[in-house]
N, C-alpha and C. Protein backbone atom coordinates (compact mmCIF):
# COMPACT_ATOMS: atom_id res chain seq x y z
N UNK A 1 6.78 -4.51 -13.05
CA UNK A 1 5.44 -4.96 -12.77
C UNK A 1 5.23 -6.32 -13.44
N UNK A 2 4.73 -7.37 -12.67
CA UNK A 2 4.99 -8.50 -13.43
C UNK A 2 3.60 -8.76 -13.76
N UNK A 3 3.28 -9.70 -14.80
CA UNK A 3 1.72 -9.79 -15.46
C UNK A 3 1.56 -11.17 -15.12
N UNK A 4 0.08 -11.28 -14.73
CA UNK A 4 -0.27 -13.05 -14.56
C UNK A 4 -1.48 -13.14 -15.62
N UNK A 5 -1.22 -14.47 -15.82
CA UNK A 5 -2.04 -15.07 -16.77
C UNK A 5 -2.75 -16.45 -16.16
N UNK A 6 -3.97 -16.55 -16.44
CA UNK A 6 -4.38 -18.11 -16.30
C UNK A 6 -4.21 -18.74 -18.17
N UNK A 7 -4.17 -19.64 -17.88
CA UNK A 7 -3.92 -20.73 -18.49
C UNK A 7 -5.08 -22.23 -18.49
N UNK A 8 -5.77 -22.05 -19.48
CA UNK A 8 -5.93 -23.23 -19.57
C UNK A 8 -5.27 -24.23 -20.65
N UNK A 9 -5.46 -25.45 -20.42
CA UNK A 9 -4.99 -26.92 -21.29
C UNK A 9 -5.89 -28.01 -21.89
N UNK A 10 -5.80 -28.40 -22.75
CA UNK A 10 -6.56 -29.34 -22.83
C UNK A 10 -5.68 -31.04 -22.30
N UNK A 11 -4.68 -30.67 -21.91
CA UNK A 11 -4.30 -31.96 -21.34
C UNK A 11 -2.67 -31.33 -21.05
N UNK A 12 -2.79 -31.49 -19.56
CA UNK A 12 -2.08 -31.20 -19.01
C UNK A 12 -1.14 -31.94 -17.85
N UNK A 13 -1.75 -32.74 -17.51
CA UNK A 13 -1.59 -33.35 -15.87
C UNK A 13 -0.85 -33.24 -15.23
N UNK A 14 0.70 -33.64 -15.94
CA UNK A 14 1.41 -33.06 -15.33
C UNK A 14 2.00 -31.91 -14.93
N UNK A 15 1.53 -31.31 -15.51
CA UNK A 15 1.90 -29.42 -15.67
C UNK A 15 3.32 -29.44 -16.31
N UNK A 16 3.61 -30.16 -17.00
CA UNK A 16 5.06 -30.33 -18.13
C UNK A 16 4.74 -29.19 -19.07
N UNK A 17 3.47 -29.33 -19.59
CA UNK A 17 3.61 -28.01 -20.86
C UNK A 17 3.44 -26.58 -20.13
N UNK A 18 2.92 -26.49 -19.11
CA UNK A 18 2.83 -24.99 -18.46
C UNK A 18 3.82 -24.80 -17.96
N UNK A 19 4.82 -25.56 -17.76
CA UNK A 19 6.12 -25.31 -17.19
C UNK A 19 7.24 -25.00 -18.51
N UNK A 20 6.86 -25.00 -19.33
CA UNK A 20 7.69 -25.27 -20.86
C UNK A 20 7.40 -23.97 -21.31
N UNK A 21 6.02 -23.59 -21.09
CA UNK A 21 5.35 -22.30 -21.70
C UNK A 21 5.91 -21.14 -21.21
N UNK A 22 5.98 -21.18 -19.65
CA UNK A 22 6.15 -20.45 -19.02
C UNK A 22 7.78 -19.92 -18.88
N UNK A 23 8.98 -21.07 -18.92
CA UNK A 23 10.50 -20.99 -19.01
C UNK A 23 10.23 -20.46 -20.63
N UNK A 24 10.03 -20.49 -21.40
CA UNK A 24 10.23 -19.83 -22.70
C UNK A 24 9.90 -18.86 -23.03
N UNK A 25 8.81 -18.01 -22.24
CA UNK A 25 8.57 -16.82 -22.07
C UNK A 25 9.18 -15.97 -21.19
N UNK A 26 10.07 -16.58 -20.00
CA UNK A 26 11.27 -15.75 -19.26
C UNK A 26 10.12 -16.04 -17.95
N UNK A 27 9.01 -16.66 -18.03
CA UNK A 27 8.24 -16.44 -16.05
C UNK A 27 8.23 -17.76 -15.79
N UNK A 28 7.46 -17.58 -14.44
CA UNK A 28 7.38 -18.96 -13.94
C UNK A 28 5.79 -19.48 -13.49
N UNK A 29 5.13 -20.41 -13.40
CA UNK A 29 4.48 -21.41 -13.23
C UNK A 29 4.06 -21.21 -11.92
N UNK A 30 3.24 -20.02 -11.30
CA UNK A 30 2.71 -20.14 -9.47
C UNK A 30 1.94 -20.82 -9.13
N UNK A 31 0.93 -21.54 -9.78
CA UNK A 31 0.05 -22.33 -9.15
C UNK A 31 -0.45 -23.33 -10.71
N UNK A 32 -0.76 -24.67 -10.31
CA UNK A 32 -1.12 -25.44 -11.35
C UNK A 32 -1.61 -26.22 -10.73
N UNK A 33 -3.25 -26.60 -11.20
CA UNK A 33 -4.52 -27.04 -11.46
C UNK A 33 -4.85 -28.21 -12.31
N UNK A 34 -4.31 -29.82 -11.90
CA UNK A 34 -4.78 -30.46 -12.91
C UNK A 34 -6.44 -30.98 -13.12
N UNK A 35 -6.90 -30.78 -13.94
CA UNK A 35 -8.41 -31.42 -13.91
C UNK A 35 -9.08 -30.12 -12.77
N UNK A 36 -8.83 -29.17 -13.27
CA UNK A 36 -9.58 -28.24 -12.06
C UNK A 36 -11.06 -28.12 -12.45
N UNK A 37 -11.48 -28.77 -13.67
CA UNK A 37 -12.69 -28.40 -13.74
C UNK A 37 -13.46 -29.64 -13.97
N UNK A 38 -12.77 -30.83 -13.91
CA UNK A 38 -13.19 -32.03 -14.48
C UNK A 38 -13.37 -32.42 -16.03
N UNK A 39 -12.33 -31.20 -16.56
CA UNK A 39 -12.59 -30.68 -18.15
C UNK A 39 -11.25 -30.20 -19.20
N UNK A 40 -10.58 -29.35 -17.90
CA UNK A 40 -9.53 -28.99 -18.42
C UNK A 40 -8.13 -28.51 -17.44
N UNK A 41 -7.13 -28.69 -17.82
CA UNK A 41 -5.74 -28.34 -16.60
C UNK A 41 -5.75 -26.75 -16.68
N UNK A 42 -5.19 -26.16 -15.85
CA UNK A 42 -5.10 -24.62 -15.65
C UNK A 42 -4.10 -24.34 -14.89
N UNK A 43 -3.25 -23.36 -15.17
CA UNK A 43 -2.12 -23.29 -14.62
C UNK A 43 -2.08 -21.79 -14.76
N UNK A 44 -1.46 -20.69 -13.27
CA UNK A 44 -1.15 -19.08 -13.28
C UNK A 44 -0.19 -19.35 -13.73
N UNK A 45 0.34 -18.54 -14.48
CA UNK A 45 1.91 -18.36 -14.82
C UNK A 45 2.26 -16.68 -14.51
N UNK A 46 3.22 -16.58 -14.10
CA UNK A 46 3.76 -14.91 -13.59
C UNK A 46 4.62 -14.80 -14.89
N UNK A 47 4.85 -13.90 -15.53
CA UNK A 47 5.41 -12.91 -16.22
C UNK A 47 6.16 -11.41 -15.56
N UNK A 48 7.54 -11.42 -16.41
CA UNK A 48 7.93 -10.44 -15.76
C UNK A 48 7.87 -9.24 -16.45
N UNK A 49 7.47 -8.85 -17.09
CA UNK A 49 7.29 -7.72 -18.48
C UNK A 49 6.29 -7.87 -19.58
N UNK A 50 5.97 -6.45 -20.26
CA UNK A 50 5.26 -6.97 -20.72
C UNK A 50 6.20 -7.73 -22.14
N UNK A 51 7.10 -7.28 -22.70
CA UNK A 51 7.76 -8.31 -23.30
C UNK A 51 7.93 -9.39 -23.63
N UNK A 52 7.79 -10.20 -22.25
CA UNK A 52 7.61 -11.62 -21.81
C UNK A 52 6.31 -11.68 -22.14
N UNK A 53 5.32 -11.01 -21.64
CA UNK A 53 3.93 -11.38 -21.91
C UNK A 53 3.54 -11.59 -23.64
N UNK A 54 4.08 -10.77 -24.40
CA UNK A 54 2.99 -10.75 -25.62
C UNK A 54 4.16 -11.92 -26.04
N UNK A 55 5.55 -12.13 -25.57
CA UNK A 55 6.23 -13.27 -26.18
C UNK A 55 5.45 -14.70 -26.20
N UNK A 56 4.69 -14.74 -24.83
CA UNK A 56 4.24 -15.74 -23.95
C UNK A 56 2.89 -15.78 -25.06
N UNK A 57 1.81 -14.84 -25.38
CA UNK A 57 0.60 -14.47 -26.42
C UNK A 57 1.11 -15.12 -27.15
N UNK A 58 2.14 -14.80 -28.12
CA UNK A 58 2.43 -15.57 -29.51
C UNK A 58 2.68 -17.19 -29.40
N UNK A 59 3.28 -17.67 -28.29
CA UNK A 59 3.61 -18.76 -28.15
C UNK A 59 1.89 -19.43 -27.74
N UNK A 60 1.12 -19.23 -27.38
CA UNK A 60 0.23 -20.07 -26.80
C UNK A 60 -1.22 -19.46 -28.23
N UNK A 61 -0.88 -18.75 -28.69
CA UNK A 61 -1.90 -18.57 -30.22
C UNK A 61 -1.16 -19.87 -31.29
N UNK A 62 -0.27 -19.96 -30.99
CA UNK A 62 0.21 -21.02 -31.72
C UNK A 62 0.84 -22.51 -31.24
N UNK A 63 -0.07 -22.89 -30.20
CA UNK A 63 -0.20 -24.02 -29.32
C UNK A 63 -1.40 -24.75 -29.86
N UNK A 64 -1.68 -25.56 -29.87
CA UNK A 64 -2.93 -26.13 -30.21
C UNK A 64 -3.61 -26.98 -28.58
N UNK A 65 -2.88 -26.79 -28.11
CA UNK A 65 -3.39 -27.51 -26.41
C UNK A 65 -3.65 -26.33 -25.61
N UNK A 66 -3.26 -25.12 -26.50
CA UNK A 66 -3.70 -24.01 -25.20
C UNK A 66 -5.36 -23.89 -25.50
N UNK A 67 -6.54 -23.68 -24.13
CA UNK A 67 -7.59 -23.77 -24.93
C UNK A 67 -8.16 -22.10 -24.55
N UNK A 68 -7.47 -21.80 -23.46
CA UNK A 68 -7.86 -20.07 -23.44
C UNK A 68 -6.75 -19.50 -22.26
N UNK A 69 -6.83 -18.37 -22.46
CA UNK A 69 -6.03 -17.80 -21.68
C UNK A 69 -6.68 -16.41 -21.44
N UNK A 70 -6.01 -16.01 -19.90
CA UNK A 70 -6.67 -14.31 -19.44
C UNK A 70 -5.57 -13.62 -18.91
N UNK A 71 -5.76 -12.30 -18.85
CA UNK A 71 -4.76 -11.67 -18.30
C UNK A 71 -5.56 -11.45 -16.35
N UNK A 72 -4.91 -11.32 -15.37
CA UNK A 72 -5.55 -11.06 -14.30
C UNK A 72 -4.96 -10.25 -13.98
């Protein structure tokens, strides 16, 4: 069962760090949002476990550009 997450950034544009976030947690990057709000980048990322997921939690609690994240 794979887990999705949104992602937000505080600077993102290119979607380089959601793509970084996401290969280091074992998922991948399905849809990315630069300036989706006129505020901040947002990017889904798929997860394949939850494994990957709380790996993916620790990595973005200790990001300083991550500015929130959800599980969907």
């Amino acid at each position: 069962m794979s887990i999705k997450y949104k992602v937000e950034f505080k600077d993102d544009p290119a979607c380089s760090k959601s793509d970084v976030l996401a290969a280091a947690s074992g998922g991948c990057v399905r849809t990315s949002i630069p300036r989706y709000n006129d505020v901040v980048d947002m990017a889904l990322i798929e997860l394949p476990d939850e494994a990957s997921a709380k790996k993916m939690e620790e990595l973005m609690a200790a990001d300083s550009n991550v500015v929130s994240f959800k599980i969907l």
